[in-house]
Protein backbone atom coordinates (compact mmCIF):
# COMPACT_ATOMS: atom_id res chain seq x y z
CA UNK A 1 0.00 0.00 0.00
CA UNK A 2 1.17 3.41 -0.93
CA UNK A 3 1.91 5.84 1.98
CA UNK A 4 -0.15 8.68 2.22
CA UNK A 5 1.82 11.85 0.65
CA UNK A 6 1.23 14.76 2.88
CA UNK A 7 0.45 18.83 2.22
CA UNK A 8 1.73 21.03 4.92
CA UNK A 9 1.80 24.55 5.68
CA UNK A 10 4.35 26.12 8.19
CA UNK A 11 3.30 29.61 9.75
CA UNK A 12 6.67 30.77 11.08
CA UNK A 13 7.36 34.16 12.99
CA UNK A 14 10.38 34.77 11.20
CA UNK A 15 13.07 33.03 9.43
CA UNK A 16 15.24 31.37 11.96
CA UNK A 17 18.89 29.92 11.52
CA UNK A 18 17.73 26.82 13.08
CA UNK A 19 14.90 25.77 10.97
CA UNK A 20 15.47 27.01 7.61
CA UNK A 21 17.76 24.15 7.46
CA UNK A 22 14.98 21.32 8.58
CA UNK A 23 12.11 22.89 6.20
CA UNK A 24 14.84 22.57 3.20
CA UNK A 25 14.85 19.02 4.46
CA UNK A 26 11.29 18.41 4.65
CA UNK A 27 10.88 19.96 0.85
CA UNK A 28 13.04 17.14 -0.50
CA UNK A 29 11.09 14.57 1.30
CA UNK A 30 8.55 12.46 -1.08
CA UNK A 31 5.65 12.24 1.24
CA UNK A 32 6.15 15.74 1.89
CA UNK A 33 4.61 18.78 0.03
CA UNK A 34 5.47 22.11 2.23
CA UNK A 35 4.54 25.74 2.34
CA UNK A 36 6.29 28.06 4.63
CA UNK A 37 4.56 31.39 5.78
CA UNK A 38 6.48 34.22 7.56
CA UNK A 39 4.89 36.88 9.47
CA UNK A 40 7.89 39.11 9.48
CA UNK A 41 11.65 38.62 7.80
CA UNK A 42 13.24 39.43 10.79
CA UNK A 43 16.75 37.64 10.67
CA UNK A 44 16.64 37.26 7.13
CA UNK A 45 17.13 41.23 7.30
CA UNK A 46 18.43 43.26 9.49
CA UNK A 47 16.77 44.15 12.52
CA UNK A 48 17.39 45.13 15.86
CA UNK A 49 16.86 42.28 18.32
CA UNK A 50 15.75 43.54 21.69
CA UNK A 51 17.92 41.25 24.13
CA UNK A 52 21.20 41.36 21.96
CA UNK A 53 20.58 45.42 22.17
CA UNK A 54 22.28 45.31 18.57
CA UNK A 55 20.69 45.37 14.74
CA UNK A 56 21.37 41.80 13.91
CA UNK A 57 21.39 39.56 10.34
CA UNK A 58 22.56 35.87 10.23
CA UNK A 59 25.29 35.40 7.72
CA UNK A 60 24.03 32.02 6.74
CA UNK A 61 20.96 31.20 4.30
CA UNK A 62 17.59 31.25 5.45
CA UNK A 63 15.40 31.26 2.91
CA UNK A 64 17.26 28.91 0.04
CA UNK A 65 15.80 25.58 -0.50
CA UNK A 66 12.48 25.63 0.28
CA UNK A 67 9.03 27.23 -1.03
CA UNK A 68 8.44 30.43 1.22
CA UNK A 69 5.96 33.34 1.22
CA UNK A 70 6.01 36.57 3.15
CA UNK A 71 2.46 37.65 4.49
CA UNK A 72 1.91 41.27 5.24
CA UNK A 73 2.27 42.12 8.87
CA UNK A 74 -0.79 44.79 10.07
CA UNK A 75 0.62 44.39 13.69
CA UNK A 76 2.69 46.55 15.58
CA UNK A 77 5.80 44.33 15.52
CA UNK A 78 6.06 44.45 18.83
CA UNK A 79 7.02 41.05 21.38
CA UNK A 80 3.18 42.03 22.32
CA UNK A 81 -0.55 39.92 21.21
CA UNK A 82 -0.58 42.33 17.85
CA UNK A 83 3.34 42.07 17.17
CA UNK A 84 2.19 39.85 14.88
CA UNK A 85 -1.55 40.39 12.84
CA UNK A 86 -1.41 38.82 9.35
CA UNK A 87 -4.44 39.13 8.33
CA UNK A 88 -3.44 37.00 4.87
CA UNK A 89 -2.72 33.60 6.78
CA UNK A 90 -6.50 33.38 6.49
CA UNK A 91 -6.81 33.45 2.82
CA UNK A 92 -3.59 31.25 2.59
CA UNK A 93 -4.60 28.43 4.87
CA UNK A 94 -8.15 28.49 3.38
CA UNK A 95 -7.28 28.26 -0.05
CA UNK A 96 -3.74 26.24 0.40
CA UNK A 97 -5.94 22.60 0.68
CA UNK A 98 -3.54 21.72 2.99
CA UNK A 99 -3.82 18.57 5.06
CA UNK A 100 -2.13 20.24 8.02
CA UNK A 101 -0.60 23.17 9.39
CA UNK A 102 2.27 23.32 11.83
CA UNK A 103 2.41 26.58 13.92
CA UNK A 104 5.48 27.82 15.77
CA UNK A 105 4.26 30.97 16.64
CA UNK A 106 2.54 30.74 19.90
CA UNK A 107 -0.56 31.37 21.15
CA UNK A 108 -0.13 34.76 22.29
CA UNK A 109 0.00 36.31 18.72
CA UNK A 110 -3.06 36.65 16.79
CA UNK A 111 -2.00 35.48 13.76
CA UNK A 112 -1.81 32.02 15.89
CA UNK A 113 -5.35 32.45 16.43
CA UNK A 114 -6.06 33.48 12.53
CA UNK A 115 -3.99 30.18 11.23
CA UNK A 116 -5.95 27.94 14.11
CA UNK A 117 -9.54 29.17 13.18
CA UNK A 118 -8.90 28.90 9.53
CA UNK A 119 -7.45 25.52 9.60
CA UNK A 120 -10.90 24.41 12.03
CA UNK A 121 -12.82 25.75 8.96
CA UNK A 122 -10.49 23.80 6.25
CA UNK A 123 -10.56 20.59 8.34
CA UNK A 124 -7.02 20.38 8.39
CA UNK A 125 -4.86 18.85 11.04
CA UNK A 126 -3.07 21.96 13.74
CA UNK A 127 -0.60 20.96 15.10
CA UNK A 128 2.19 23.19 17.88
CA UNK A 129 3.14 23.26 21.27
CA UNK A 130 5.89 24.68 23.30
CA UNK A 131 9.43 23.88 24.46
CA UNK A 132 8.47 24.71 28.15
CA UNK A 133 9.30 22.04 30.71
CA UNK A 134 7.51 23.46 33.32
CA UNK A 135 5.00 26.13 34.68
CA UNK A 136 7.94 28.90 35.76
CA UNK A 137 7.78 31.69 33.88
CA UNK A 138 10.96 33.43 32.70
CA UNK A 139 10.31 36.09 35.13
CA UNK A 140 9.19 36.06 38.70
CA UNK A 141 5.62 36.47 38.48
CA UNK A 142 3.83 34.70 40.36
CA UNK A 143 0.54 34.64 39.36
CA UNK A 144 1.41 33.22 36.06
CA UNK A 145 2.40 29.30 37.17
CA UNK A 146 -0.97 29.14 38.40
CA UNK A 147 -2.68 30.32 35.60
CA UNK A 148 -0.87 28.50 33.20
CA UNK A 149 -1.83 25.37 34.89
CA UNK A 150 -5.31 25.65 34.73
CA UNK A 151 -5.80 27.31 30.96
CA UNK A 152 -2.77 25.13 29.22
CA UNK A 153 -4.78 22.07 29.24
CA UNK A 154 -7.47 23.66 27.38
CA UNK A 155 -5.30 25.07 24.82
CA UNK A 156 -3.63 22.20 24.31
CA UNK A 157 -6.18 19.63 23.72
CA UNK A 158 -7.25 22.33 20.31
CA UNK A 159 -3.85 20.72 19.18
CA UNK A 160 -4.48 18.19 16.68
CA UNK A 161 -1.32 16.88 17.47
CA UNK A 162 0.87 18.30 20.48
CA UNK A 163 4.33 19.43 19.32
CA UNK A 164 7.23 18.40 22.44
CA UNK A 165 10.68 19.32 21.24
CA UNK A 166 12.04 17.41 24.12
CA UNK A 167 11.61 14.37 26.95
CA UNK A 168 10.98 17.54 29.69
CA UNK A 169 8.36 19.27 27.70
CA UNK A 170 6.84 15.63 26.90
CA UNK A 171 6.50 15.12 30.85
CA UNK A 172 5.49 18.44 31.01
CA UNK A 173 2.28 18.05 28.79
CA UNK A 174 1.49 14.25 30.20
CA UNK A 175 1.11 16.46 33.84
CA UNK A 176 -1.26 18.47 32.38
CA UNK A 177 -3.55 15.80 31.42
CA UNK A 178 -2.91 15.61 27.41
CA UNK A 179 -3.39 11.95 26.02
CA UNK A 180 0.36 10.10 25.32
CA UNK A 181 -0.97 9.58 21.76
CA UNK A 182 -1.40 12.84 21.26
CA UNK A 183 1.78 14.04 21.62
CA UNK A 184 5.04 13.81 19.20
CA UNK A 185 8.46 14.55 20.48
CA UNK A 186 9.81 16.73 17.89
CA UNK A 187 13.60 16.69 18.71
CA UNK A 188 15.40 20.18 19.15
CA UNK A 189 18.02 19.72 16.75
CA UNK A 190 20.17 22.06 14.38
CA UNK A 191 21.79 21.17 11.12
CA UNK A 192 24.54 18.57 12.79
CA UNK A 193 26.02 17.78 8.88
CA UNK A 194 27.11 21.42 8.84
CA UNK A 195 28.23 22.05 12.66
CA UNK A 196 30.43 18.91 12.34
CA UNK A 197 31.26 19.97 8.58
CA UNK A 198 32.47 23.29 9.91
CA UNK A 199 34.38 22.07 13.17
CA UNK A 200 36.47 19.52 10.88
CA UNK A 201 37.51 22.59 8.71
CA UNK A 202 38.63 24.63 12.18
CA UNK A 203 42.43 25.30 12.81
CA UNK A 204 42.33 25.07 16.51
CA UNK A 205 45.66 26.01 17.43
CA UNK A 206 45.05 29.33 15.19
CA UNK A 207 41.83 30.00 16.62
CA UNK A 208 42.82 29.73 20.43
CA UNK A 209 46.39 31.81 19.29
CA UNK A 210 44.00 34.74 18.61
CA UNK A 211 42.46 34.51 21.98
CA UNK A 212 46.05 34.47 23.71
CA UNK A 213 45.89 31.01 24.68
CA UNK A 214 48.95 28.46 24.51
CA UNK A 215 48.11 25.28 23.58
CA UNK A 216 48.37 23.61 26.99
CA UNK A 217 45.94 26.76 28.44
CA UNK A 218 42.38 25.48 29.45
CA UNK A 219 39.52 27.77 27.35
CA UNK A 220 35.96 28.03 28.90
CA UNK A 221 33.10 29.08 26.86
CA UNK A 222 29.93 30.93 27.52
CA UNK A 223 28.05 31.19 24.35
CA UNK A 224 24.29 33.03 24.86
CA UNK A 225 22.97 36.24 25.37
CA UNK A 226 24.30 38.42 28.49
CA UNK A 227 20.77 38.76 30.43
CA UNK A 228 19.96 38.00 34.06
CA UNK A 229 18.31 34.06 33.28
CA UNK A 230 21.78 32.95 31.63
CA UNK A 231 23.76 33.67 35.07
CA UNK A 232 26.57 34.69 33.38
CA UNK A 233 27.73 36.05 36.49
CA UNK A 234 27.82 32.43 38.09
CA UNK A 235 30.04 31.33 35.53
CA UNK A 236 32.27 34.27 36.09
CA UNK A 237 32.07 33.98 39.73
CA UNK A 238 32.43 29.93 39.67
CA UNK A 239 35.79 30.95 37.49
CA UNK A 240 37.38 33.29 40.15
CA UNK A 241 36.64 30.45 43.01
CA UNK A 242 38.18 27.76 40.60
CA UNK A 243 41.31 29.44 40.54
CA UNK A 244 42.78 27.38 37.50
CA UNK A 245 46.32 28.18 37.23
CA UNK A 246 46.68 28.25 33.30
CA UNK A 247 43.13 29.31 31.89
CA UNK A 248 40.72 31.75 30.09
CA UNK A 249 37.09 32.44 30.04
CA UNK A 250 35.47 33.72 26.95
CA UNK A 251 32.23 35.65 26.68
CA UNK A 252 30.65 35.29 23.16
CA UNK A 253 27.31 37.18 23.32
CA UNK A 254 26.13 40.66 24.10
CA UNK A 255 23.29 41.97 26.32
CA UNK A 256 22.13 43.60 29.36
CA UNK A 257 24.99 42.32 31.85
CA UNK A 258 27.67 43.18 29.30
CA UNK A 259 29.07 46.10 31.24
CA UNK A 260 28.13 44.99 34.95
CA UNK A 261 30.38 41.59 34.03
CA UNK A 262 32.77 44.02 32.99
CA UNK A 263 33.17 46.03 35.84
CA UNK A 264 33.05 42.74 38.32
CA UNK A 265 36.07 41.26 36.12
CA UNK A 266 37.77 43.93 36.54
CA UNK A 267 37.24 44.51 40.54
CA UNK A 268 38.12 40.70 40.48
CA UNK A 269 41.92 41.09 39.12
CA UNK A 270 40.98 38.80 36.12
CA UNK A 271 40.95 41.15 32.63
CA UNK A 272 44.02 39.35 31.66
CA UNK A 273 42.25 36.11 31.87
CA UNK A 274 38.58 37.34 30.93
CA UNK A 275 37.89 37.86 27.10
CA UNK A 276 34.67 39.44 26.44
CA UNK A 277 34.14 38.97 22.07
CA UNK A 278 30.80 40.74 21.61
CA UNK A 279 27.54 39.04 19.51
CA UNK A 280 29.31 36.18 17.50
CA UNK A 281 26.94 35.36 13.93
CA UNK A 282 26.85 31.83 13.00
CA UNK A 283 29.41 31.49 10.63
CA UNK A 284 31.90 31.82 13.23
CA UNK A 285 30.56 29.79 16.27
CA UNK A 286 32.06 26.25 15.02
CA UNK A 287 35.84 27.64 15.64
CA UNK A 288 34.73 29.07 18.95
CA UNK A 289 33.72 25.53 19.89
CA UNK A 290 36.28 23.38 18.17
CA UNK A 291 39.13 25.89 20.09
CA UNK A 292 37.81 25.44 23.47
CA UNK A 293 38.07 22.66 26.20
CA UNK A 294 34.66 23.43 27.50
CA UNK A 295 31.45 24.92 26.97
CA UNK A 296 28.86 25.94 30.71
CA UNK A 297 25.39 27.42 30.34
CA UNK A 298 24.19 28.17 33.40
CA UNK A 299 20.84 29.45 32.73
CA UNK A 300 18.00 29.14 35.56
CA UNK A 301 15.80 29.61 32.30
CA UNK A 302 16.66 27.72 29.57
CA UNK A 303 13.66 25.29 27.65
CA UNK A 304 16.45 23.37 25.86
CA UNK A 305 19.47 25.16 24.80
CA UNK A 306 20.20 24.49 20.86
CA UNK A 307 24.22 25.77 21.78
CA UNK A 308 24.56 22.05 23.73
CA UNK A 309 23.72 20.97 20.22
CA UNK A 310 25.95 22.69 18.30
CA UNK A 311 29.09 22.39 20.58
CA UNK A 312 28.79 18.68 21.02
CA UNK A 313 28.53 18.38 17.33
CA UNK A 314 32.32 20.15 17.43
CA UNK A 315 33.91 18.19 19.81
CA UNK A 316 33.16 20.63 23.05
CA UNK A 317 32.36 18.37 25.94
CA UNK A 318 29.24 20.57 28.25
CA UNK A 319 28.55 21.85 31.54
CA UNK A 320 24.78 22.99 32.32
CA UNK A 321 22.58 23.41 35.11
CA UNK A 322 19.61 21.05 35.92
CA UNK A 323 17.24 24.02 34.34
CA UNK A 324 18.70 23.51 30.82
CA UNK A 325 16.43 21.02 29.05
CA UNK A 326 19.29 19.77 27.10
CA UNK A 327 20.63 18.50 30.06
CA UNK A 328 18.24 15.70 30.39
CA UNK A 329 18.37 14.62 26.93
CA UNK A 330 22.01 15.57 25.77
CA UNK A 331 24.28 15.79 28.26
CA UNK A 332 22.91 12.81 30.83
CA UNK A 333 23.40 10.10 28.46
CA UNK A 334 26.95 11.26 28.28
CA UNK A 335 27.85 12.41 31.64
CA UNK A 336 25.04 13.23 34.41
CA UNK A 337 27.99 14.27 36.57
CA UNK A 338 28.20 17.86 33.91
CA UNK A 339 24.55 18.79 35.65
CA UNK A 340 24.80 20.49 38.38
CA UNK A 341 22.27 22.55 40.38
CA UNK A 342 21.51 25.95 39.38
CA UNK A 343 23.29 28.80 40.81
CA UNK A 344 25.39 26.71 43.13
CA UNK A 345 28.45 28.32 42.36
CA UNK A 346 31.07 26.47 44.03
CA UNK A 347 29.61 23.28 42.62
CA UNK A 348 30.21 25.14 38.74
CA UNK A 349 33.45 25.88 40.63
CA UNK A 350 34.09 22.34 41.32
CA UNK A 351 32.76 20.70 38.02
CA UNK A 352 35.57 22.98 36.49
CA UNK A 353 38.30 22.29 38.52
CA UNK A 354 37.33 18.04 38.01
CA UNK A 355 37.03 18.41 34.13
CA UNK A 356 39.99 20.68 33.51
CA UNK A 357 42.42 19.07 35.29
CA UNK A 358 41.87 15.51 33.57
CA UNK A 359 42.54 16.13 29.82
CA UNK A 360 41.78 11.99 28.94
CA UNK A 361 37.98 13.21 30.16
CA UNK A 362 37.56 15.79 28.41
CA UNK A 363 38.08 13.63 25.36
CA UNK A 364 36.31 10.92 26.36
CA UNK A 365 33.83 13.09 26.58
CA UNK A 366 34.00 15.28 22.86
CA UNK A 367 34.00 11.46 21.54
CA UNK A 368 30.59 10.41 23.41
CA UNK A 369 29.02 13.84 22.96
CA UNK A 370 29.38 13.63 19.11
CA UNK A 371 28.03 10.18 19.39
CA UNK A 372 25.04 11.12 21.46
CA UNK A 373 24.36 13.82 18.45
CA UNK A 374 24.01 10.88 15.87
CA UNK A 375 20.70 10.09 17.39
CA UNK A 376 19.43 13.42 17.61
CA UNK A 377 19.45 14.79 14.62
CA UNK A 378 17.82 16.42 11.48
CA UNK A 379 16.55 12.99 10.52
CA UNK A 380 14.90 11.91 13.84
CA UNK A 381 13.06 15.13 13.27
CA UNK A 382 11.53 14.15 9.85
CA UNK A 383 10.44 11.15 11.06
CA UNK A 384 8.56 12.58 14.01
CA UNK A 385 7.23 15.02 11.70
CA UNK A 386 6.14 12.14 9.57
CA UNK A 387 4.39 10.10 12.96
CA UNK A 388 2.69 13.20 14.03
CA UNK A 389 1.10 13.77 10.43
CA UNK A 390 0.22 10.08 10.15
CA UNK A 391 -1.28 10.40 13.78
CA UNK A 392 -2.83 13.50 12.93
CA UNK A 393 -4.29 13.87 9.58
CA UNK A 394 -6.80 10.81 9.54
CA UNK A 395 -8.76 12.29 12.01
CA UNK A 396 -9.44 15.54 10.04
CA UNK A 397 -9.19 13.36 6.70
CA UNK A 398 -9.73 9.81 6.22
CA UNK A 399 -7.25 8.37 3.31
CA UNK A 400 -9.36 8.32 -0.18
């Protein structure tokens, strides 16, 4: 029996460096026929992003590859409900015949709630999520956990199919009462054929020479935006306790924090050992993780962290705190002794005095990390996307 070939719509905020790679993938796929929708072309142009605090472009294609349209934004391109009001999805989705619609958007934007009432009226499967993995909002309102509790499993039972991008969200959404079958995990992957493409190409010794280090100096990474939930401060704190005779901590990112880290590196005596390098674009990122020993995200808020991805896919062995939800997925399997609990600083201290000082670790570990990566990957992706439609679409539209 022939399998059922598929017509899908994606509704995406903006073009993203992450998933313009999978939706090039899922055009080449034969049971596939995909649309992509953007609200906006942030990313794809340049625009200023709020927490970088800097105009910002990618200097890697987004939109090659793939069929794409741009629908007219009405809204107020704001982070608000009416940043995003695209009025056009409506016609689009309609007319499009389209056997489901994927929507990455989120419900707090009303061209969410245009794509989800048009594809009720078209009979066609809808199908999101979130990459949550639990009720704790980003900030410290309180009023929101509670709230979010009672309304999320309402919104997510409209879900056609649920969208998890990892095993924390998936646990998440089985709390809230939503049916096992009725969720897909969607793994949170990046394009691992071009991160480990680009690592193999890296000169390391030339790339840690232009940071000042010698080859036998130990280079720590922190790779994210500077803003209070990445506790870049802990690192830089952990770092002073650690007092590692021969090694350098690198900043790549910009933000908020930039100039309070500053100032505490410098009333800590460590400028000479502190490197600060400013918003790094994606070209660039594979030498900055195939030249250092070791790459910590400390985040207290961090849904999965796609940088665990990308510097295990170039041979940089992790350190994260239990609130990354890479953690569980990607860095257990390897080593569950990298987790450590958030903003227990002399534990980060600790974890970087153990891995630093035992170099045959730190490549068993590059050598199990790029293993762990061959199972989460592009591919797994497809073939979720594949279950979820197969789960999915039947129930809006029985096979002819």
């Amino acid at each position: 029996m022939t399998e059922r070939r598929y017509r899908i719509l994606y509704v995406c905020g903006h073009p993203v460096q992450y998933m313009s790679p999978l939706l090039r993938l899922l055009a080449q796929h034969p049971r596939l026929d995909v649309q992509t929708a953007y609200c906006r072309m942030r990313g794809a142009a340049a625009g200023h992003d709020p927490e970088f605090g800097a105009s910002i472009q990618w200097d890697v294609p987004l939109l090659d590859g793939y069929p794409w349209v741009e629908v007219p934004n009405n809204g107020t391109d704001s982070e608000g409900f009416w940043g995003l009001y695209n009025p056009g999805l409506w016609r689009i989705v309609r007319e499009g015949n389209f056997d489901a619609v994927f929507c990455p958007t989120g419900y707090l934007r009303a061209s969410f709630w245009i794509a989800f009432f048009a594809s009720r009226l078209s009979r066609s499967a809808f199908l999101f999520g979130t990459d949550a993995t639990s009720l704790e909002p980003r900030n410290a309102s309180a009023w929101k956990a509670p709230v979010k509790r009672l309304f999320w499993p309402f919104l997510f039972r409209l879900a056609s199919q649920v969208v998890a991008p990892s095993s924390g969200t998936r646990d998440l959404f089985l709390s809230l009462g939503i049916l096992e079958e009725r969720i897909t995990l969607f793994p949170f992957v990046v394009d691992n054929d071009w991160w480990s493409a680009r690592a193999a190409q890296v000169d390391r010794q030339a790339v840690r020479a232009s940071w000042g280090a010698a080859p036998d100096t130990s280079v720590i990474l922190f790779c994210a935006k500077l803003q209070p939930w990445k506790r870049p401060a802990d690192l830089l704190q952990a770092f002073a306790q650690a007092n590692l005779p021969n090694a350098l901590l690198l900043f790549a990112g910009d933000g908020a924090q930039r100039e309070e880290l500053e100032k505490q590196t410098q009333q800590m005596n460590l400028s000479a050992r502190v490197r600060f390098l400013g918003f790094t674009n994606q070209s660039q990122l594979p030498s900055f993780y195939a030249g250092a020993d070791l790459l910590v995200l400390p985040s207290d808020y961090e849904p999965f962290g796609l940088v665990v991805n990308e510097a295990m896919l170039c041979g940089c062995p992790v350190i994260a705190s239990d609130r990354v939800g890479a953690a569980r997925d990607l860095i257990a399997p390897v080593d569950p002794s990298s987790i450590y609990p958030c903003g227990d600083v002399p534990a980060l201290a600790a974890l970087l005095q153990r891995l630093l000082s035992h170099p045959a670790q730190l490549e068993r570990l590059r050598s199990a990390g790029r293993q762990r990566m061959e199972t989460w990957s592009p591919r797994e992706y497809v073939a979720a996307t594949l279950q979820a439609l197969d789960a999915a679409v039947p129930r809006l539209r029985p096979a002819p």
